[in-house]
Protein backbone atom coordinates (compact mmCIF):
# COMPACT_ATOMS: atom_id res chain seq x y z
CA UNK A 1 164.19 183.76 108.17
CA UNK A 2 160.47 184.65 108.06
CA UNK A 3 157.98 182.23 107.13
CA UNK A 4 154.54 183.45 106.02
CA UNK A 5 151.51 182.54 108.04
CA UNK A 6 149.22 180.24 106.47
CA UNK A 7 146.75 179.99 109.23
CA UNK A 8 145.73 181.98 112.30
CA UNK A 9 143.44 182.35 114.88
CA UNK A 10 142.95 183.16 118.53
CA UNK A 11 144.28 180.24 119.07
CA UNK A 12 147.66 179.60 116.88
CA UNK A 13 149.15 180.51 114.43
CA UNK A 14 150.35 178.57 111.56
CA UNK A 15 153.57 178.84 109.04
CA UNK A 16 155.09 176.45 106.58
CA UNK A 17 157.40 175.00 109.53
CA UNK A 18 156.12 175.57 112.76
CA UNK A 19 153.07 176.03 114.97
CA UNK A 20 152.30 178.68 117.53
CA UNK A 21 150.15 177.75 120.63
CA UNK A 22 149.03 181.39 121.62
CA UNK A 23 148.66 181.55 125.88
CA UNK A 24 149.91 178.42 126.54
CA UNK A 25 151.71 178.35 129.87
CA UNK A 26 149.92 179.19 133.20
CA UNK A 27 151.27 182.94 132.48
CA UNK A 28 150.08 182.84 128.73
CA UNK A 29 152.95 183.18 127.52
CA UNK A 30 152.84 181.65 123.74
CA UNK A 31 155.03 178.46 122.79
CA UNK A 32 156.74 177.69 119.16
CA UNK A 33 156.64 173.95 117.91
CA UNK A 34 158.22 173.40 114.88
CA UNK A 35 156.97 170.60 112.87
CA UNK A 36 159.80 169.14 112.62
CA UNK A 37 159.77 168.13 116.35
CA UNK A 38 155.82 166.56 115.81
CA UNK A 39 155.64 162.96 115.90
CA UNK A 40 152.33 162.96 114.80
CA UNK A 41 149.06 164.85 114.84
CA UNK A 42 145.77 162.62 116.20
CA UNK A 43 142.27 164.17 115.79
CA UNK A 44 139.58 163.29 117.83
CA UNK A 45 136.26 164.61 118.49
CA UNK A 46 135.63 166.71 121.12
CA UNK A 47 133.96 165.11 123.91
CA UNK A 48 134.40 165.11 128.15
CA UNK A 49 136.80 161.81 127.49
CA UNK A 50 138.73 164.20 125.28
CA UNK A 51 139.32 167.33 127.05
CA UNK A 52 136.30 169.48 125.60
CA UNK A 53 135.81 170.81 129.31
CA UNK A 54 139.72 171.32 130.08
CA UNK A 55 139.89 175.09 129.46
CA UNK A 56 143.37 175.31 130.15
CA UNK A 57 146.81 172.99 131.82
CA UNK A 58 146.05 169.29 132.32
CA UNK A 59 144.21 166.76 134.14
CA UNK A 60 146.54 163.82 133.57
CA UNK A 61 149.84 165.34 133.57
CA UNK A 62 150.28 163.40 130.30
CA UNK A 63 148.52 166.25 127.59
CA UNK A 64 148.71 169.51 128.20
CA UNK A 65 146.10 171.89 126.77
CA UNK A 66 146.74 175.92 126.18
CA UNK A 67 144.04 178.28 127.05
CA UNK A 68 141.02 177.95 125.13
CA UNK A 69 137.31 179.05 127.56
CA UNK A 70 135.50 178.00 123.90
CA UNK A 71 136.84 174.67 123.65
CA UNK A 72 133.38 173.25 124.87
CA UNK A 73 132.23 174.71 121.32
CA UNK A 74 134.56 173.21 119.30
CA UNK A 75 133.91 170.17 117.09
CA UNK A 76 137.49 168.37 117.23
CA UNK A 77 140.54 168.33 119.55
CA UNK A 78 144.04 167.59 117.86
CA UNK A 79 146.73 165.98 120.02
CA UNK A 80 150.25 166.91 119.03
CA UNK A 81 153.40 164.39 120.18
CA UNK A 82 156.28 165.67 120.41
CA UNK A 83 159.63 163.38 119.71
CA UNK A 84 161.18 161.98 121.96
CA UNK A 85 158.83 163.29 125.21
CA UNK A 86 156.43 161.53 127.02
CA UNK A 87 153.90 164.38 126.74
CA UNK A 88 151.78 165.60 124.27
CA UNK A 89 149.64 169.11 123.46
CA UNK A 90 145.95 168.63 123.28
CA UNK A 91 144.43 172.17 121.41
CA UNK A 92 141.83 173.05 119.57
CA UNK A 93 141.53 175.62 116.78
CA UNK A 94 138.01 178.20 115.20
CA UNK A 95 138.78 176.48 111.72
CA UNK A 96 139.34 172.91 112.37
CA UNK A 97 138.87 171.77 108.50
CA UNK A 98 141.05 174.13 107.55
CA UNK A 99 143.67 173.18 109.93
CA UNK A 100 142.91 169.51 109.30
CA UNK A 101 143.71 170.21 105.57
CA UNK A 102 147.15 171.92 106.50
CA UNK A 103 148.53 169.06 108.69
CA UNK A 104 147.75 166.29 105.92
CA UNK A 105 149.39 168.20 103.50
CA UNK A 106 152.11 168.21 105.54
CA UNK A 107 151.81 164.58 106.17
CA UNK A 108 151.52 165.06 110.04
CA UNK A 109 148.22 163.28 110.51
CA UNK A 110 148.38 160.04 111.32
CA UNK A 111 144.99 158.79 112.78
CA UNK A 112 141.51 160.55 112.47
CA UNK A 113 139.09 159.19 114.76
């Protein structure tokens, strides 16, 4: 079964049930998340404490962030756990109120900071 996009950008791509993270792996290949396997969904501002300079893979081997040169330009990072791992996906996306609006809807926000 297809489900319609509700969101994309260079960055992912959103349906009703899952979340695409477009060049994520050190060979940019893309990864599926369903949102059924999200914990929760934390958005922060970006800032160096953040990630806003991590262009791509990790620094803390705790959040790992898919390829994104721009990030330094975007206004929030969001910080997906996924159940029952000990890491998480730190990503940012062009839209980030529209996104925003998508994951509360979907009740997958749990703290805006």
């Amino acid at each position: 079964m297809v489900t319609e996009i509700i969101y994309t950008d260079s960055l992912v791509a959103i349906t009703g049930d899952s979340i695409l993270f477009k060049r994520y792996s050190l060979f940019e290949r893309d990864r599926l998340v369903l949102f059924s396997d999200i914990k929760k969904i934390i958005v922060k501002p970006a800032s160096i404490w953040n990630g806003k300079f991590r262009f791509h893979g990790t620094g803390d081997f705790h959040t790992w962030f898919p390829k994104d040169f721009q990030r330094y330009k975007r206004d929030k990072i969001f910080f997906a756990f996924i159940r029952n791992k000990w890491w998480r996906i730190g990503f940012t996306v062009e839209n980030s109120t529209a996104v925003m609006k998508i994951f509360q809807e979907k009740g997958l926000i749990r703290d805006i900071v």
